[in-house]
Protein backbone atom coordinates (compact mmCIF):
# COMPACT_ATOMS: atom_id res chain seq x y z
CA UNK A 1 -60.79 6.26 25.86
CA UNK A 2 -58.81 9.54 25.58
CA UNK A 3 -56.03 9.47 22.15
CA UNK A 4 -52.86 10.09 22.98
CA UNK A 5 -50.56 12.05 20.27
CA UNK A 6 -47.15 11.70 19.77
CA UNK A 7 -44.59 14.15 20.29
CA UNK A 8 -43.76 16.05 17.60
CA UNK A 9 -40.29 15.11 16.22
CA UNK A 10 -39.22 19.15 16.19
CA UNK A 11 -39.61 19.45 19.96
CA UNK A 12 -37.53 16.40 20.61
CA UNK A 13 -35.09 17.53 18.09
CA UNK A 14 -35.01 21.34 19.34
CA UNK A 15 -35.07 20.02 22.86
CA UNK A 16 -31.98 17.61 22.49
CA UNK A 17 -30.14 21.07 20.23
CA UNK A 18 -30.98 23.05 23.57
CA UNK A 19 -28.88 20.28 26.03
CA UNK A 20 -25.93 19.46 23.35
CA UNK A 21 -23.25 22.09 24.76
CA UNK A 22 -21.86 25.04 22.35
CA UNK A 23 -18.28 24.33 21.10
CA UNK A 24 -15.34 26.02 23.11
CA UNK A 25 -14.58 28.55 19.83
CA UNK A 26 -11.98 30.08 22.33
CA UNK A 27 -10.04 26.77 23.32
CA UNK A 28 -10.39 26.03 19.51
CA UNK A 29 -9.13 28.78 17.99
CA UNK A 30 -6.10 28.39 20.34
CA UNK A 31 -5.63 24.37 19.50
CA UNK A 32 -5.66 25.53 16.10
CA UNK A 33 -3.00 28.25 16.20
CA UNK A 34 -0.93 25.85 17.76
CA UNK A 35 -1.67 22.60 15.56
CA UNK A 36 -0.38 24.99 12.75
CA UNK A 37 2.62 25.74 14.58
CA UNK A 38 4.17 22.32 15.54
CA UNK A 39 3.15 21.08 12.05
CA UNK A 40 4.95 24.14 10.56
CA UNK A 41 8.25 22.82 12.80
CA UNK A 42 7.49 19.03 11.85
CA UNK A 43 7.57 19.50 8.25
CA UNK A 44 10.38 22.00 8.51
CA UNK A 45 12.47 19.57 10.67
CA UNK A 46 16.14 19.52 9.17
CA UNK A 47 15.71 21.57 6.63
CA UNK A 48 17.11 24.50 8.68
CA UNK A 49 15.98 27.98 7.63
CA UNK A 50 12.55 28.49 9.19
CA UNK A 51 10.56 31.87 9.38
CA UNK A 52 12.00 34.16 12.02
CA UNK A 53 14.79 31.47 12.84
CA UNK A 54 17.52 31.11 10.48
CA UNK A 55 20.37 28.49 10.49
CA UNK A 56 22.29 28.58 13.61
CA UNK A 57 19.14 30.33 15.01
CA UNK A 58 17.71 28.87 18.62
CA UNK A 59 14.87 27.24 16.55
CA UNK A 60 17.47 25.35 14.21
CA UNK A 61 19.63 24.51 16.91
CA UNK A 62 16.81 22.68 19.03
CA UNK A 63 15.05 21.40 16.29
CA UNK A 64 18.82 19.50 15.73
CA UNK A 65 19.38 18.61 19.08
CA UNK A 66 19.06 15.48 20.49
CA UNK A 67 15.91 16.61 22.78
CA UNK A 68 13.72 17.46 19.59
CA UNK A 69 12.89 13.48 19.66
CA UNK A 70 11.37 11.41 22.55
CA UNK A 71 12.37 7.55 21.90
CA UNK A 72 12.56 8.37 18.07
CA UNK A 73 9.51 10.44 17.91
CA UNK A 74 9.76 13.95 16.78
CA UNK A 75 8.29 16.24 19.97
CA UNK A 76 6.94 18.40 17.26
CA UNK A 77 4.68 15.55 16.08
CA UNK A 78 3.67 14.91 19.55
CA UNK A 79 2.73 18.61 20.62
CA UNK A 80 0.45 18.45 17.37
CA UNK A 81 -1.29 15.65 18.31
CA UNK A 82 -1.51 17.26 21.48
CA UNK A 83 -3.46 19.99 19.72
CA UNK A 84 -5.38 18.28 17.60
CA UNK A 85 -6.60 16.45 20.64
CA UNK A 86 -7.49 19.46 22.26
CA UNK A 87 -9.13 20.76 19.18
CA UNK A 88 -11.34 18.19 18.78
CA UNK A 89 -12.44 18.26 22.27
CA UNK A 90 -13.84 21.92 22.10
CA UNK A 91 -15.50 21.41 19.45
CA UNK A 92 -16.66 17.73 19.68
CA UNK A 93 -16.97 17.01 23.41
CA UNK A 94 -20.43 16.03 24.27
CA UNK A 95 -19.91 16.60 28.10
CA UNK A 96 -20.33 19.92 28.96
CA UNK A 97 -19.17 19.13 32.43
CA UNK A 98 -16.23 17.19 32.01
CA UNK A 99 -14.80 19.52 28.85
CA UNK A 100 -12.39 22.11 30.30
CA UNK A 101 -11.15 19.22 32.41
CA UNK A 102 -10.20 17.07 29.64
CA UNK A 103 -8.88 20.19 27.65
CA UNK A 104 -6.63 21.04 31.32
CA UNK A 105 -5.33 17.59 31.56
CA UNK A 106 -4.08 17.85 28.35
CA UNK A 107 -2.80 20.89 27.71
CA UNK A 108 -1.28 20.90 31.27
CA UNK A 109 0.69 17.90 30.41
CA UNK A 110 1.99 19.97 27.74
CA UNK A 111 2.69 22.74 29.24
CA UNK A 112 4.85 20.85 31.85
CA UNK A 113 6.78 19.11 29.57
CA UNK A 114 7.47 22.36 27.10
CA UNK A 115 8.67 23.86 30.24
CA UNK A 116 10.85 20.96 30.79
CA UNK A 117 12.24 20.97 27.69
CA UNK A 118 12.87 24.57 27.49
CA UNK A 119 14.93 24.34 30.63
CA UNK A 120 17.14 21.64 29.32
CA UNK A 121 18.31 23.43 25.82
CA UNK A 122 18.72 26.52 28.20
CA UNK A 123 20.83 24.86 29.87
CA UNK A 124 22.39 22.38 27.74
CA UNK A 125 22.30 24.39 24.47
CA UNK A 126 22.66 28.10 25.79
CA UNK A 127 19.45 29.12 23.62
CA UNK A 128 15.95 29.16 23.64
CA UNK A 129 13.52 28.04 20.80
CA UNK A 130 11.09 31.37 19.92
CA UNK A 131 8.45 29.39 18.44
CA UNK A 132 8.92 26.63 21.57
CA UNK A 133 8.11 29.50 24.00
CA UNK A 134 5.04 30.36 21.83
CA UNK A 135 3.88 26.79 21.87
CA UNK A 136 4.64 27.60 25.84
CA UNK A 137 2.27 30.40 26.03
CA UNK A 138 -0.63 29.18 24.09
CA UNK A 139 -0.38 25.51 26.34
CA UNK A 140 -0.30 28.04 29.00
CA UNK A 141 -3.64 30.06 28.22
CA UNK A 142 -5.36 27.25 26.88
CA UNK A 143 -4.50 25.11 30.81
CA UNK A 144 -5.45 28.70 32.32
CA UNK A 145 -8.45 29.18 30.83
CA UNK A 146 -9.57 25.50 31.55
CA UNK A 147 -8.84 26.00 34.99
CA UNK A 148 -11.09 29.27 35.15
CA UNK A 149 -13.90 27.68 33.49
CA UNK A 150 -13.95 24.54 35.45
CA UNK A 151 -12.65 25.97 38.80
CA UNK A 152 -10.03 25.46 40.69
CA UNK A 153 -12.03 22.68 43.02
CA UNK A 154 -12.93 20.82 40.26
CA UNK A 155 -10.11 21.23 37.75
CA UNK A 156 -7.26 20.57 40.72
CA UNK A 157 -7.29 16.66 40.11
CA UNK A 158 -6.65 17.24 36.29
CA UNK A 159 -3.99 19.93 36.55
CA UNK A 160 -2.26 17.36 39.56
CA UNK A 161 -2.71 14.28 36.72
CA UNK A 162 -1.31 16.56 34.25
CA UNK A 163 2.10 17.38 36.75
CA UNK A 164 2.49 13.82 37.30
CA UNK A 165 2.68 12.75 33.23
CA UNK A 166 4.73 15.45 32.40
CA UNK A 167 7.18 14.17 35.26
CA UNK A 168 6.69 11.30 33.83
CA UNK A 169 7.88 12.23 30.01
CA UNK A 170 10.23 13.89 31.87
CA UNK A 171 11.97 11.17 33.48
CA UNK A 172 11.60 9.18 30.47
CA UNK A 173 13.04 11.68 27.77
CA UNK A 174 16.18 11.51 31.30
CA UNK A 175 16.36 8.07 31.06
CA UNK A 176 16.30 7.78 27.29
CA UNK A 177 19.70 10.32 27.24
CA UNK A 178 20.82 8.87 30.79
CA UNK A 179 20.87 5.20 28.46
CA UNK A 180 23.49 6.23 25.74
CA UNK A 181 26.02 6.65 28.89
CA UNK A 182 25.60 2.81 29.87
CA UNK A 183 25.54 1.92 26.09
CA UNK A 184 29.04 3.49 25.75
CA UNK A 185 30.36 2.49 29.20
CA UNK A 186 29.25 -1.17 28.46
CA UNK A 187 31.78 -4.38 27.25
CA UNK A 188 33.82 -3.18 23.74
CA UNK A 189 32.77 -4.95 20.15
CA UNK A 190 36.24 -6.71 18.90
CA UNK A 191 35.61 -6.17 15.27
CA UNK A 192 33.98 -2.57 16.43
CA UNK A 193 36.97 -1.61 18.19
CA UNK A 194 39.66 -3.09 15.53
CA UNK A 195 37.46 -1.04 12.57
CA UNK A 196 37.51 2.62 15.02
CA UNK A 197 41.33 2.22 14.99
CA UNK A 198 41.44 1.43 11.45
CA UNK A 199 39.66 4.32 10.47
CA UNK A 200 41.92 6.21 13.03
CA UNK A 201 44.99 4.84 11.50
CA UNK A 202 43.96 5.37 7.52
CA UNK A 203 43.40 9.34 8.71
CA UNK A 204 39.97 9.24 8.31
CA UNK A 205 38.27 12.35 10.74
CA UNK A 206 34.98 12.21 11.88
CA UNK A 207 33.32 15.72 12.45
CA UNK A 208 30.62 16.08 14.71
CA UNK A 209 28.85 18.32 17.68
CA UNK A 210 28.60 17.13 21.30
CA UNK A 211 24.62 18.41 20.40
CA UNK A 212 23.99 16.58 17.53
CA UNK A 213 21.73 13.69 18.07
CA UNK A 214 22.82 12.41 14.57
CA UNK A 215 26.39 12.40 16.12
CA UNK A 216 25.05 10.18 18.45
CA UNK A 217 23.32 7.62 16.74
CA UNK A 218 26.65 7.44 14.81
CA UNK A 219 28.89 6.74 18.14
CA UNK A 220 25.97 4.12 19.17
CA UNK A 221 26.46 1.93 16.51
CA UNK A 222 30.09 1.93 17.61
CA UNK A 223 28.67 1.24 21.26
CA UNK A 224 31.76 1.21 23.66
CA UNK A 225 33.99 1.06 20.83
CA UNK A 226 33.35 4.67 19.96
CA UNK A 227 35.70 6.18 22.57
CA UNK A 228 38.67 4.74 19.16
CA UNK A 229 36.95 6.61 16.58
CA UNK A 230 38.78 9.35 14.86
CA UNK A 231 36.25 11.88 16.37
CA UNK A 232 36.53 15.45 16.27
CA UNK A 233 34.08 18.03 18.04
CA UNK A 234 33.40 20.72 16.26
CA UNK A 235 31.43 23.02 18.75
CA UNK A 236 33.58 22.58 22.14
CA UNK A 237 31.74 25.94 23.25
CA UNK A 238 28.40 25.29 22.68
CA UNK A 239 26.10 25.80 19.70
CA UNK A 240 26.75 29.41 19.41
CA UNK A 241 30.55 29.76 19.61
CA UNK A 242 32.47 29.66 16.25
CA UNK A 243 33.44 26.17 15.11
CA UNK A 244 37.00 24.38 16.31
CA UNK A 245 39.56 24.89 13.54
CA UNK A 246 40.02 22.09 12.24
CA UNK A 247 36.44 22.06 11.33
CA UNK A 248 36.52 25.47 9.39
CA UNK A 249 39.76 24.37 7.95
CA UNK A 250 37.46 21.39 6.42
CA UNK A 251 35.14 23.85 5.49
CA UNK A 252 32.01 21.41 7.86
CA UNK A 253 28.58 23.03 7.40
CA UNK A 254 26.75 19.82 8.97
CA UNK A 255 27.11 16.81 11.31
CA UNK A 256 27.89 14.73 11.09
CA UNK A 257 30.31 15.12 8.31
CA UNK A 258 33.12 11.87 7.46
CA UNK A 259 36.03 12.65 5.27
CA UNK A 260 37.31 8.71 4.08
CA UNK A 261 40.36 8.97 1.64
CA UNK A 262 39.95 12.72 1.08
CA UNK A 263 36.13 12.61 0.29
CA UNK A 264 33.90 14.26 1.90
CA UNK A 265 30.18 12.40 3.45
CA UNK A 266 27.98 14.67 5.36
CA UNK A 267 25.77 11.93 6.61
CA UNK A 268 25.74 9.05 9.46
CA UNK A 269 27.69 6.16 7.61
CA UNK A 270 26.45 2.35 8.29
CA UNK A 271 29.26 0.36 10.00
CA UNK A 272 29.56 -1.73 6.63
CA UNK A 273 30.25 1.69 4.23
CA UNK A 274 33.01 2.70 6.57
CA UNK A 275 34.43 -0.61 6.66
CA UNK A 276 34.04 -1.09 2.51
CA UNK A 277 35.44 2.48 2.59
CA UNK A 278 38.33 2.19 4.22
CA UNK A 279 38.89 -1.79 2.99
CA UNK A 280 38.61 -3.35 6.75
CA UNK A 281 38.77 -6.53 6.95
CA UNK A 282 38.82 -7.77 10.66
CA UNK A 283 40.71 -11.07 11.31
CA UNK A 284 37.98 -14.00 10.58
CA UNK A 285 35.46 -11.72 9.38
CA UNK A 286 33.71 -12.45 5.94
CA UNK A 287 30.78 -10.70 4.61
């Protein structure tokens, strides 16, 4: 009876070398560049004074806005994990055939919503973000090239999925801003209200931009209430226009900024500091 011989483990180990697919060094290189650049933003967030955008800068202004966040999240921390996503993918992805598609779905959803975004602090801000519309491009090539590779029979389903979840963020990141106009419209907090008109009445001033998502979050804890505080807007003509006077007068470099009994706070107060601040006690109240 004829011996049979094994395989030798090299062919089966060149042979399964030969299927594995190469790793998309292209699509990689771009992940990367842009991995570096939304960490670069994330870990600059608030401190102001980037590379190529100083304070008051387009960068700086959007980074402070309230659409650098989605639900709390900083977009800048979402666009890397975006990247990394992608990066891993060309150089990880085991399917050969499904690649590009998964690296278009992706960085087509990104692209959409970049290009969302950008179009709101156009319009809402009056700038635009230099390292946002870099972010832009590279989303951009990196959806382009996909497309190419995959072609456009194949890779049409994942560029359509990729329209529909960046209309999705997009109506989301609407609703989320849409949602602070029924929080303020809503029924008014008694004690709320009664500390607002305190503060108004002990000439405390509350400085802050119509921008500012800071500013914001301070009005929301007043809810309805905040239409009593003693609030003064400090950029009436957008982002770029010199400050209202009263805000130069007070020499305000930040929002938002409280001055209680002639001291200054540049920082979003708790509803219990202003109240120990100012010495409110509400009728019936006790700590």
């Amino acid at each position: 009876m004829p011996k049979t011989h094994p395989k030798p483990k090299s062919l089966s180990r060149n042979s399964a070398l030969a299927v594995a697919p190469r790793p998309d060094w292209s699509a990689a290189a771009l992940a990367c560049a842009g991995l570096l650049l939304t960490l670069y933003l994330l870990l600059g967030r608030g401190e102001g004074d980037l590379l190529g955008c100083p304070v008051g800068g387009g960068c700086d202004l959007v980074q402070r806005s309230r659409w650098s966040t989605f639900f709390g999240l900083p977009l800048a921390g979402i666009g890397a994990v975006m990247y990394a996503a992608i990066l891993v993918v060309a150089i990880y992805g085991k399917a050969a055939a499904q690649r590009p598609q998964l690296i278009l779905l992706v960085s087509g959803t990104g692209f959409g919503i970049s290009l969302y975004l950008g179009l709101v602090t156009w319009r809402e801000l009056g700038v635009l973000c230099p390292y946002c519309l870099v972010s832009l491009g590279l989303l951009g090539i990196l959806a382009g090239l996909a497309l190419w590779r995959c072609g456009i029979r194949t890779g049409v389903w994942s560029a359509a999925l990729g329209c529909v979840l960046a209309l999705a963020v997009a109506a989301l990141m609407h609703h989320q801003h849409a949602g602070l106009e029924r929080v303020f419209s809503g029924p008014e907090d008694p004690y709320l209200k009664g500390l607002a008109r305190h503060l108004e009445a002990s000439d405390a001033k509350f400085f802050g931009a119509s921008w500012c998502p800071h500013c914001q979050q301070q009005k929301v804890l007043f809810g309805a209430a905040a239409k009593f505080l003693p609030y003064v807007e400090c950029s009436p003509n957008g982002p770029r226009a010199p400050q209202a006077t009263d805000c130069l007068a007070h020499n305000i470099t930040g929002y938002p900024t409280w001055i209680v009994a002639e001291r200054l706070y540049p920082t979003l107060l708790s509803i219990e500091k202003l109240a120990r601040l100012t010495g409110y006690q509400a009728p019936g109240y006790s700590d």
